[in-house]
N, C-alpha and C. Protein backbone atom coordinates (compact mmCIF):
# COMPACT_ATOMS: atom_id res chain seq x y z
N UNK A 1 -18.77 -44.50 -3.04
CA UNK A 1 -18.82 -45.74 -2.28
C UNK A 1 -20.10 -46.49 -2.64
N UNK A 2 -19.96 -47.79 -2.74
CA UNK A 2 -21.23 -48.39 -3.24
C UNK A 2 -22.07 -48.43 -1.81
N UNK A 3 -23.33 -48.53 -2.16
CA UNK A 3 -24.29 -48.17 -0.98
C UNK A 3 -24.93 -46.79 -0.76
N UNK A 4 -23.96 -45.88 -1.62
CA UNK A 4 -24.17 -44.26 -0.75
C UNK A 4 -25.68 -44.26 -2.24
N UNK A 5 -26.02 -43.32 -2.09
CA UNK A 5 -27.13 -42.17 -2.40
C UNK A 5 -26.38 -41.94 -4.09
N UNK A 6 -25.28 -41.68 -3.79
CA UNK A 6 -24.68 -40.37 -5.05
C UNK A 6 -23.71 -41.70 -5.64
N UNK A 7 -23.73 -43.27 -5.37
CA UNK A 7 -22.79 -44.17 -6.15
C UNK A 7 -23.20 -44.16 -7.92
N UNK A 8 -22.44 -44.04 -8.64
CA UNK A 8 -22.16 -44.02 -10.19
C UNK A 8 -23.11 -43.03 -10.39
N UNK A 9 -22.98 -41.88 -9.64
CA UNK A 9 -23.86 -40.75 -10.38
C UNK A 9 -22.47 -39.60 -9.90
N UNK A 10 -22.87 -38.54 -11.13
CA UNK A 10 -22.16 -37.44 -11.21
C UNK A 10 -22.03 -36.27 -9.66
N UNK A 11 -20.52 -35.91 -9.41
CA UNK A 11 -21.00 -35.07 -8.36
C UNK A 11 -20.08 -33.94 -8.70
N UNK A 12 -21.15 -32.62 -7.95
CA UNK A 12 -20.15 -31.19 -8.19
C UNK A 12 -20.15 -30.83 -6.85
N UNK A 13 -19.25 -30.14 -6.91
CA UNK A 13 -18.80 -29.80 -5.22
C UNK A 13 -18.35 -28.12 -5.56
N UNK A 14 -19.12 -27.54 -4.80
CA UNK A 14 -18.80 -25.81 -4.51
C UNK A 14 -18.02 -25.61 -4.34
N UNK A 15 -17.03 -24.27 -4.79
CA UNK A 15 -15.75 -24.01 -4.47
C UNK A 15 -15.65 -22.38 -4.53
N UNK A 16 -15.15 -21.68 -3.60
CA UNK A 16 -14.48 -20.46 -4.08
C UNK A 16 -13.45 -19.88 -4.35
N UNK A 17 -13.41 -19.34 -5.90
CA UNK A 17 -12.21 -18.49 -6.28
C UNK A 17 -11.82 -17.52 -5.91
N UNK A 18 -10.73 -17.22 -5.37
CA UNK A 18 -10.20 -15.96 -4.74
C UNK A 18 -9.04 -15.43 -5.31
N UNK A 19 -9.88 -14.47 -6.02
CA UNK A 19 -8.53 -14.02 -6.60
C UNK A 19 -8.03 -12.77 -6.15
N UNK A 20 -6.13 -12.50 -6.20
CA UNK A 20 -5.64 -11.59 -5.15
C UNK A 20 -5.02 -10.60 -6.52
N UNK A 21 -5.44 -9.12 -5.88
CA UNK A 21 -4.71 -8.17 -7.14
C UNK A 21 -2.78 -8.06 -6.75
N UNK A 22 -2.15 -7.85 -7.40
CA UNK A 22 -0.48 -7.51 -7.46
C UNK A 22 -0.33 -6.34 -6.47
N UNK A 23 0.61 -6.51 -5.84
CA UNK A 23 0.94 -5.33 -4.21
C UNK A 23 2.11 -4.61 -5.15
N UNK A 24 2.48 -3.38 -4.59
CA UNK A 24 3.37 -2.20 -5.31
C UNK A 24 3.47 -1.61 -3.67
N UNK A 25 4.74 -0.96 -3.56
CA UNK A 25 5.82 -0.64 -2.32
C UNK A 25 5.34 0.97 -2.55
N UNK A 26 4.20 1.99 -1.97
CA UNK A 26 4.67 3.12 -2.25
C UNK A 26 5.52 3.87 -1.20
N UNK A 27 5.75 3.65 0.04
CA UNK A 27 6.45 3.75 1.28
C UNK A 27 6.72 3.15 1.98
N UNK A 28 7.59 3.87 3.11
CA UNK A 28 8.09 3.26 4.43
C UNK A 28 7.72 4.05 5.44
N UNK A 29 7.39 3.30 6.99
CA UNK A 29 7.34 3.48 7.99
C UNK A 29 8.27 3.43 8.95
N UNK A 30 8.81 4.55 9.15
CA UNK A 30 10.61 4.02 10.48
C UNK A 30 10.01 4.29 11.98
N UNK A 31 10.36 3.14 12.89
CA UNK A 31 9.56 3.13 14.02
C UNK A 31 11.23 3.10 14.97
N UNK A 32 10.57 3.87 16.14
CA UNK A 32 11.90 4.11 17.34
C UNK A 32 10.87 3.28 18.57
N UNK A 33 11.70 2.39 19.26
CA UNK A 33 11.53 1.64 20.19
C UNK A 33 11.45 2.46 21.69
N UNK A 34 10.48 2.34 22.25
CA UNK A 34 10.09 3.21 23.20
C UNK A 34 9.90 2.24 24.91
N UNK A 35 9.92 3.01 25.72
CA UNK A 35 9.40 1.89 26.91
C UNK A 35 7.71 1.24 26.80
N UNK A 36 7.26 2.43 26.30
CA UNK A 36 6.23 2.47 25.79
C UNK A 36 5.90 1.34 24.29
N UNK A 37 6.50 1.19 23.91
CA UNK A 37 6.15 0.34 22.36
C UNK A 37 6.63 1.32 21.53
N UNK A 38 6.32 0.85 20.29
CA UNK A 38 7.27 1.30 18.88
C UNK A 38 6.40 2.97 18.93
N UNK A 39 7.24 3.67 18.22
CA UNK A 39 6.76 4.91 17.95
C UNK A 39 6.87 5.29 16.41
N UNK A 40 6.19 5.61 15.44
CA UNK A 40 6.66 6.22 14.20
C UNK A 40 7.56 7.45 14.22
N UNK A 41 8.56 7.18 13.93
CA UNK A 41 9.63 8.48 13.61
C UNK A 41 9.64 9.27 12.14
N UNK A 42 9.46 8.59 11.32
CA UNK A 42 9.76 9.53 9.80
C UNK A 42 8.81 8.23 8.73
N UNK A 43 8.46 9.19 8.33
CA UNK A 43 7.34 8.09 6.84
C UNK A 43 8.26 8.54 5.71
N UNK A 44 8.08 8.19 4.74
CA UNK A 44 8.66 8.46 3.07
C UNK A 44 7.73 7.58 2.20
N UNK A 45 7.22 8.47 1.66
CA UNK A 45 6.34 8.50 0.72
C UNK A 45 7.04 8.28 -0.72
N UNK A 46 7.01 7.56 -2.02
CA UNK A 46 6.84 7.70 -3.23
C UNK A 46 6.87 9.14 -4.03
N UNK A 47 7.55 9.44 -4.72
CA UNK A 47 7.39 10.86 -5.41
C UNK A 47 6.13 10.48 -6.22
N UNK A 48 5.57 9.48 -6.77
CA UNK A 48 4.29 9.44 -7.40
C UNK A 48 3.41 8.42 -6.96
N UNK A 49 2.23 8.91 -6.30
CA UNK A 49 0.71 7.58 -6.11
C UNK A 49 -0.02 7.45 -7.08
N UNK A 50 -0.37 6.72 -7.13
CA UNK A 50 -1.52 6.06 -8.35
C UNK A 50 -2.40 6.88 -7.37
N UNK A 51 -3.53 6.47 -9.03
CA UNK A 51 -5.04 7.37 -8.43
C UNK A 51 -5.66 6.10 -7.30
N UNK A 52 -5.47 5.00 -7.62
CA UNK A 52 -6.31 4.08 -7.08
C UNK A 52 -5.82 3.99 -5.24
N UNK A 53 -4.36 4.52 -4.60
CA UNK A 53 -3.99 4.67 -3.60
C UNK A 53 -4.29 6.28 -3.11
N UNK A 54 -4.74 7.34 -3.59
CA UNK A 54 -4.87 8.37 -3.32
C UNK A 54 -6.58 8.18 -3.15
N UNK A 55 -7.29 7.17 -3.80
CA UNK A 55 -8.85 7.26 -3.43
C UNK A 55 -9.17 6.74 -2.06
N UNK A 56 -8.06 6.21 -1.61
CA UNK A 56 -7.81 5.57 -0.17
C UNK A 56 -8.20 7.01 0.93
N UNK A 57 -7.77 7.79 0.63
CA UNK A 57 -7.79 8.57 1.55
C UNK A 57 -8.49 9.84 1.49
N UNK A 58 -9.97 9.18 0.73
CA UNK A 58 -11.11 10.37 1.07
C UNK A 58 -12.65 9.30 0.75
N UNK A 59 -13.48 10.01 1.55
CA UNK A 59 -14.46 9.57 1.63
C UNK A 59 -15.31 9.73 0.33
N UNK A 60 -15.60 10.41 -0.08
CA UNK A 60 -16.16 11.05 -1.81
C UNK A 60 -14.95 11.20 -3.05
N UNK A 61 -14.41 10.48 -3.64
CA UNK A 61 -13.62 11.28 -4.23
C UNK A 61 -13.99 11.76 -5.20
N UNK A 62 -15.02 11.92 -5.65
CA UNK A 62 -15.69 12.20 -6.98
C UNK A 62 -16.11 13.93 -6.64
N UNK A 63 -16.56 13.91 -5.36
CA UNK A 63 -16.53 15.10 -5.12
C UNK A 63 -15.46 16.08 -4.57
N UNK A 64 -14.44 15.15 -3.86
CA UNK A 64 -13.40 16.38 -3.89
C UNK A 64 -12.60 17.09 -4.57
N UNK A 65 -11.37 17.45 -4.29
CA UNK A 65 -10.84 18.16 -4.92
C UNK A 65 -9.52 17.70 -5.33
N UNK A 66 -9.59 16.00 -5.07
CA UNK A 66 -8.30 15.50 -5.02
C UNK A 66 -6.76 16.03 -5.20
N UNK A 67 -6.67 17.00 -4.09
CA UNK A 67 -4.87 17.59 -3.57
C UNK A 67 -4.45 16.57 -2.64
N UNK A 68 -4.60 15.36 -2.20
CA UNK A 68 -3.78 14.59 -1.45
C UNK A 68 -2.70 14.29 -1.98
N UNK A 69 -1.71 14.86 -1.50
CA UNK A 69 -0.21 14.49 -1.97
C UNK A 69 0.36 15.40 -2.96
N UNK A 70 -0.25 16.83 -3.24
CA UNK A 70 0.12 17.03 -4.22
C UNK A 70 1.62 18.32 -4.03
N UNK A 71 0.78 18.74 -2.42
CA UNK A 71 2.42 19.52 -1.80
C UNK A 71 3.55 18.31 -2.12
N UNK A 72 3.46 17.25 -1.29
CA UNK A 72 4.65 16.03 -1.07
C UNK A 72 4.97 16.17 -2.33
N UNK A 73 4.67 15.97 -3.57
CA UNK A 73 4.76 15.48 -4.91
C UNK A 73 5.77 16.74 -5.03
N UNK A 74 5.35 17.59 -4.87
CA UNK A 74 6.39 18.84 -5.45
C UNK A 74 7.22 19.44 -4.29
N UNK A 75 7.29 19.34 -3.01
CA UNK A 75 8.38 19.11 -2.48
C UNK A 75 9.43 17.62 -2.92
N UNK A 76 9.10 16.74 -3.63
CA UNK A 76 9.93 15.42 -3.81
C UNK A 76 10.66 15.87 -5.18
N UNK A 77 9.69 16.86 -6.27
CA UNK A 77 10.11 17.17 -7.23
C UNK A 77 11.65 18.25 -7.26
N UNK A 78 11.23 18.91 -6.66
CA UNK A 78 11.84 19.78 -5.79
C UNK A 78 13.16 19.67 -5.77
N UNK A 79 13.27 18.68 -4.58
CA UNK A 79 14.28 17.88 -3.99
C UNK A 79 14.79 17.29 -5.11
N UNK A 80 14.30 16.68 -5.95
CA UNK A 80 15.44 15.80 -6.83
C UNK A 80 15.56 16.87 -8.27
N UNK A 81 15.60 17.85 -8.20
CA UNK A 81 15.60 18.88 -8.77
C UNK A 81 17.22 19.22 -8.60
N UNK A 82 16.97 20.02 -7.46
CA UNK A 82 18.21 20.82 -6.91
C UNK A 82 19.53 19.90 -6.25
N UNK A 83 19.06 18.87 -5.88
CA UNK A 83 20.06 17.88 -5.91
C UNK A 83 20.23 16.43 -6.67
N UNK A 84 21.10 15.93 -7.38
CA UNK A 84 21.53 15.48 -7.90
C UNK A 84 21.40 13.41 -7.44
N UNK A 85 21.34 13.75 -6.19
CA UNK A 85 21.27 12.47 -5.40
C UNK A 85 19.69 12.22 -5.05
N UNK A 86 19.40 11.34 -4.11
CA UNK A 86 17.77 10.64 -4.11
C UNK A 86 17.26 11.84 -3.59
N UNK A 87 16.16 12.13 -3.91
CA UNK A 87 15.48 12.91 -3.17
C UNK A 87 14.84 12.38 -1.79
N UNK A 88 14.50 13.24 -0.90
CA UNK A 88 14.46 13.03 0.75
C UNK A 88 15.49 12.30 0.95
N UNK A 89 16.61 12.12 0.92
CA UNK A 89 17.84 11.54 1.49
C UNK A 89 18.21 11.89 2.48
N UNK A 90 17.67 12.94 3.06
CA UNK A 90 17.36 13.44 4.70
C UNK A 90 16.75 12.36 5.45
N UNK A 91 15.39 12.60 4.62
CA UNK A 91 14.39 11.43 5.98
C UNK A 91 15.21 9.79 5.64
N UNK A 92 15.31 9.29 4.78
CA UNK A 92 15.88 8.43 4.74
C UNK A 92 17.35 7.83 5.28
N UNK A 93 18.73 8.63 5.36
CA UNK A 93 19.36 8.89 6.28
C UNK A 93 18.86 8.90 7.91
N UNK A 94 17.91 9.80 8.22
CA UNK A 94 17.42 9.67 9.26
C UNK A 94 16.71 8.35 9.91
N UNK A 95 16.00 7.64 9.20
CA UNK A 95 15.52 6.46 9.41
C UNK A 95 16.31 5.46 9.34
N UNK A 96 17.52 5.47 8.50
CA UNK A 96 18.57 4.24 8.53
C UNK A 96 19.36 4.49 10.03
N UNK A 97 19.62 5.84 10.18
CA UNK A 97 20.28 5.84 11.64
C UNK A 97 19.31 5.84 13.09
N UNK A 98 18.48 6.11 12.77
CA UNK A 98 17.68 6.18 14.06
C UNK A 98 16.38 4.49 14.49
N UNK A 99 15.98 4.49 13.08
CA UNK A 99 15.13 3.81 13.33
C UNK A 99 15.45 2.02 13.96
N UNK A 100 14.92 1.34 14.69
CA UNK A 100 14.80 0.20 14.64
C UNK A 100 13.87 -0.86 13.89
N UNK A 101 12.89 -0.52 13.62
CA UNK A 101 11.94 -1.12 13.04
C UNK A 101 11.66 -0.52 11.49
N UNK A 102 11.77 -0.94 10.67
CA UNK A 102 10.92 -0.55 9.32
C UNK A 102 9.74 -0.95 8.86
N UNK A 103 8.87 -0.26 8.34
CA UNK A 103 7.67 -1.13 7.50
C UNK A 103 7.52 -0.65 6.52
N UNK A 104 7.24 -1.36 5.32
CA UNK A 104 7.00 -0.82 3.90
C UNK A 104 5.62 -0.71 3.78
N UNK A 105 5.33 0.41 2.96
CA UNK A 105 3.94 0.66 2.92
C UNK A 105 3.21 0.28 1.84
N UNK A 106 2.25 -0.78 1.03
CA UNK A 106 1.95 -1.56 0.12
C UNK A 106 0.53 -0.95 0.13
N UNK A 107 0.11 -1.32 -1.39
CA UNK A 107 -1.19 -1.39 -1.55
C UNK A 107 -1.50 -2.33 -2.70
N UNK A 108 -2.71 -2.53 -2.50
CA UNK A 108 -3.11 -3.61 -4.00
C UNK A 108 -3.52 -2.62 -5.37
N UNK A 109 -2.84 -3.52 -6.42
CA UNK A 109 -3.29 -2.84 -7.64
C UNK A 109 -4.75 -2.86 -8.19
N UNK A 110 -5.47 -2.88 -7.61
CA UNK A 110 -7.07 -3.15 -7.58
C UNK A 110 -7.55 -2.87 -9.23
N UNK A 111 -7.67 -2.28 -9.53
CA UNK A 111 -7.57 -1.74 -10.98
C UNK A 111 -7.38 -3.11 -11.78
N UNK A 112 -6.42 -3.99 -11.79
CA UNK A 112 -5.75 -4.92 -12.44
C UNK A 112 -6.87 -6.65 -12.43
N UNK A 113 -7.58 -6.32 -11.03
CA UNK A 113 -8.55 -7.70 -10.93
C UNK A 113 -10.13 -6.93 -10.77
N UNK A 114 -10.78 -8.00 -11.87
CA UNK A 114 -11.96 -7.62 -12.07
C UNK A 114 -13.27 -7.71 -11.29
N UNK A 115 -13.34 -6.66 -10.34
CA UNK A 115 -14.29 -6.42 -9.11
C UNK A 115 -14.13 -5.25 -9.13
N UNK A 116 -15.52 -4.57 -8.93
CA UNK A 116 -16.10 -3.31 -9.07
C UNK A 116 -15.63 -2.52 -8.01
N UNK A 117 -14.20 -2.25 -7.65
CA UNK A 117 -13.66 -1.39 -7.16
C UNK A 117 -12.54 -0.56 -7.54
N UNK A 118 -12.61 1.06 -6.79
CA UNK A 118 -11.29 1.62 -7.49
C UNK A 118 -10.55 1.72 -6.67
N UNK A 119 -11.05 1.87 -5.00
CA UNK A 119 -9.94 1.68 -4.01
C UNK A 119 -9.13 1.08 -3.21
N UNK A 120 -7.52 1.29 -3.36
CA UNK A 120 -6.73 0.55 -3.12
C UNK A 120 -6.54 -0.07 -1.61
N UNK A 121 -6.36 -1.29 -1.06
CA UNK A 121 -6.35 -2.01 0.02
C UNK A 121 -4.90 -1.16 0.28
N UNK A 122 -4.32 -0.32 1.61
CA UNK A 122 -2.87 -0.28 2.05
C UNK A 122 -2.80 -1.20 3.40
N UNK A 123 -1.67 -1.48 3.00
CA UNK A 123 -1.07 -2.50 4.22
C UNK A 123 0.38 -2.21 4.87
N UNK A 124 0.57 -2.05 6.43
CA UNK A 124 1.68 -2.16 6.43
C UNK A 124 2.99 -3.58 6.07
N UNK A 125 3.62 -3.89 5.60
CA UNK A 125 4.42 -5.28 5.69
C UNK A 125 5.96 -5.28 6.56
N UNK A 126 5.84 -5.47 7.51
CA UNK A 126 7.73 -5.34 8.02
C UNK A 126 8.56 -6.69 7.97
């Protein structure tokens, strides 16, 4: 505007970039409707987590011993082993008939955007 301070001179204006990493589905949450509010009935887990969703769920991982998930992993192996059809088709069956509510269980691919982290954001999404 003519008159101002900054007329026929150059201006930069601050901005922040936010950039968001890619979400991946490793489960579900089946919730039963209560008088009380929703209740979790049955989870189902992924037969495989990335490392970057398994660092989620320890405080050191450098020092542990990282076995999170590694029973589940081979009970899932297991299961789609000896039967022919999805594996856990139990809990899943069970959650299509019982549950009212679903939530999928997400995390960010952190790994993929460049910020000095390895652990993954989980979110529920319903």
């Amino acid at each position: 505007r003519p008159g101002s301070k900054l007329h026929k001179k150059e201006v930069a204006e601050a901005v922040s970039v936010v950039e968001a990493p890619p979400m991946v589905v490793v489960g579900f949450v089946g919730y039963v409707e209560t008088p009380r509010g929703l209740r979790a009935l049955t989870t189902v887990w992924a037969g495989h987590l990335s490392e970057e969703v398994k660092r989620r769920f320890y405080k050191a991982w450098h020092k542990s011993k990282q076995k999170a998930f590694t029973k589940y992993q081979k009970r899932w192996s297991d299961a789609s082993k000896a039967s022919e059809g999805a594996p856990m088709a139990a809990e899943i069956d069970r959650a299509k008939k019982y549950c009212q509510v679903i939530r999928a269980i997400c995390h960010t691919q952190v790994s993929k955007v460049k910020i000095g982290q390895k652990k993954a954001h989980i979110k529920e999404i319903q």
